[in-house]
C-alpha atoms as a PDB file:
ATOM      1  CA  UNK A   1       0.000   0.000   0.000  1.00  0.00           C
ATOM      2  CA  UNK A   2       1.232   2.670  -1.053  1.00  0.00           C
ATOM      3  CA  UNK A   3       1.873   6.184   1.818  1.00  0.00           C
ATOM      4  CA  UNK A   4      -0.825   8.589  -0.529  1.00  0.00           C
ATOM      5  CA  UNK A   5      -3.352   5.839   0.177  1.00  0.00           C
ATOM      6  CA  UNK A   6      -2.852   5.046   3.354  1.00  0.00           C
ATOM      7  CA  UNK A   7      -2.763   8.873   4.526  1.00  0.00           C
ATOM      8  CA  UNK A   8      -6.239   9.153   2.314  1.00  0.00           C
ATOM      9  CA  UNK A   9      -7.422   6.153   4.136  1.00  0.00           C
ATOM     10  CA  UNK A  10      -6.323   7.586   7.727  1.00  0.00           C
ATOM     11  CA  UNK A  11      -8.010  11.095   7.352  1.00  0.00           C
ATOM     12  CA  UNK A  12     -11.278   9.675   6.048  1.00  0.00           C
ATOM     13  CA  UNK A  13     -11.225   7.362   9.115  1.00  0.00           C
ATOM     14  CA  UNK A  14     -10.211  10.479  11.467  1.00  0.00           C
ATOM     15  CA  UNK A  15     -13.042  12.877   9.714  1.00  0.00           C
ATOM     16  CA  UNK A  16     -15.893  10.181  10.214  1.00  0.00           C
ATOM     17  CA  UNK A  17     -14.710   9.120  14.183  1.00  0.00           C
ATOM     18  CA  UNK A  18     -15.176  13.410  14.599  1.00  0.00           C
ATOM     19  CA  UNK A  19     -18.380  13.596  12.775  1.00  0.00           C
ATOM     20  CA  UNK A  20     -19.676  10.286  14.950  1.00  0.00           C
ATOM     21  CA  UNK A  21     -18.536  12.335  18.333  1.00  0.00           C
ATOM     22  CA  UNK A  22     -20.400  15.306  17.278  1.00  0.00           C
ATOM     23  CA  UNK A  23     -23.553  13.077  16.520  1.00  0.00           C
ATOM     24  CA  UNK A  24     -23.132  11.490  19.747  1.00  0.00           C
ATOM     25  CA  UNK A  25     -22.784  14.718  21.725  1.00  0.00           C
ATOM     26  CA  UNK A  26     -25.735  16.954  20.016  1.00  0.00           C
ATOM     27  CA  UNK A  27     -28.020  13.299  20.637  1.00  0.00           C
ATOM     28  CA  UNK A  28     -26.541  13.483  24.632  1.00  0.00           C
ATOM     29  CA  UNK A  29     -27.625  17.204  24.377  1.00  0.00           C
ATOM     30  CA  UNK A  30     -31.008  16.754  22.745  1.00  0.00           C
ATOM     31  CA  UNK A  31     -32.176  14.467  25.743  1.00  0.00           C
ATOM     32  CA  UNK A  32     -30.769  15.846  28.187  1.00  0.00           C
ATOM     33  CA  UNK A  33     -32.899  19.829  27.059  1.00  0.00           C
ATOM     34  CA  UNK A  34     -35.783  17.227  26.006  1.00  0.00           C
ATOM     35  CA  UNK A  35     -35.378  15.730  29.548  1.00  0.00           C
ATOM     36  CA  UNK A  36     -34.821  19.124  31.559  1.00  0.00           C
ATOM     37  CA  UNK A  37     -37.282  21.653  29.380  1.00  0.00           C
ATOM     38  CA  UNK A  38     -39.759  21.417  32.406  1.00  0.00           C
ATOM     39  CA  UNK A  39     -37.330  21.504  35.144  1.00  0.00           C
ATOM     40  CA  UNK A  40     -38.699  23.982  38.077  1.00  0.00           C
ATOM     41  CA  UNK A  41     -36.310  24.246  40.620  1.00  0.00           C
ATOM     42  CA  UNK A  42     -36.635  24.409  44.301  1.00  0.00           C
ATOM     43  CA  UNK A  43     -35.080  25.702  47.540  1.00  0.00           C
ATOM     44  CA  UNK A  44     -32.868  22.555  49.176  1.00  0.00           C
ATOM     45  CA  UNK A  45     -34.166  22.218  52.548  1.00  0.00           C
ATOM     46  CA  UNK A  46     -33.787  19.274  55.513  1.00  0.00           C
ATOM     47  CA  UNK A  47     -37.177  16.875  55.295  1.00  0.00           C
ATOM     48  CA  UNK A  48     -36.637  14.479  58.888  1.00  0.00           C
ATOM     49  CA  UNK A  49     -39.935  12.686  57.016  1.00  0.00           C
ATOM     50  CA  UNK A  50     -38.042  11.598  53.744  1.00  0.00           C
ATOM     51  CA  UNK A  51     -34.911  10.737  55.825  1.00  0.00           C
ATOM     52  CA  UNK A  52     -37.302   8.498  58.282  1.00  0.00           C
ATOM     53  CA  UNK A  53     -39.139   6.441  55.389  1.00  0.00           C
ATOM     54  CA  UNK A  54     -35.869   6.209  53.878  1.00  0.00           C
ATOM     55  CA  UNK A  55     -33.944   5.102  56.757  1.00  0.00           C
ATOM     56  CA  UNK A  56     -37.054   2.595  58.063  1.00  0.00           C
ATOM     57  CA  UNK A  57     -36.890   0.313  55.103  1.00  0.00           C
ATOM     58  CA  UNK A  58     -32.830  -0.384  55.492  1.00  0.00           C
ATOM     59  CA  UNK A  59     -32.149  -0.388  58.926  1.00  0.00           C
ATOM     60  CA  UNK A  60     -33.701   1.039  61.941  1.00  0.00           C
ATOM     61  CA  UNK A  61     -33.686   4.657  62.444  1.00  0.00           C
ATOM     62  CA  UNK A  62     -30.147   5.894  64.108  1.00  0.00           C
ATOM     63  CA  UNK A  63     -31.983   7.774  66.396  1.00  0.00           C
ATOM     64  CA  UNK A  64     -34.489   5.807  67.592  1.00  0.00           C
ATOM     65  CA  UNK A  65     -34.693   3.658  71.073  1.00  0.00           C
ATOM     66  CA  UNK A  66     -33.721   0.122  69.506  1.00  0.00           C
END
């Protein structure tokens, strides 16, 4: 094989593994707007409830009188 056609064969290979990446990222983009277009956010604040029924199903509660 000759180096002209082996170079030609190397940048066609290089050109489609960049246009693949792009495709792959603008898809991974795509969902992830698609996924967060109703998105509300909210304040962060300590619930003891959702730590409880979390907690209860595991292991006892660390705080309770076991």
């Amino acid at each position: 094989m000759s180096h002209e056609v082996a170079k030609t064969l190397y940048q066609a290979n290089h050109e489609a593994g960049q246009k693949f990446e792009y495709f792959v990222t603008g898809a991974i983009g795509a969902m992830f707007a698609y996924s967060v277009q109703n998105y509300a956010p909210e304040v962060l604040a300590w619930n003891p409830k959702l730590w409880s029924q979390s907690q209860s199903c595991v292991w006892p509660h660390p705080f309770s009188a076991a």
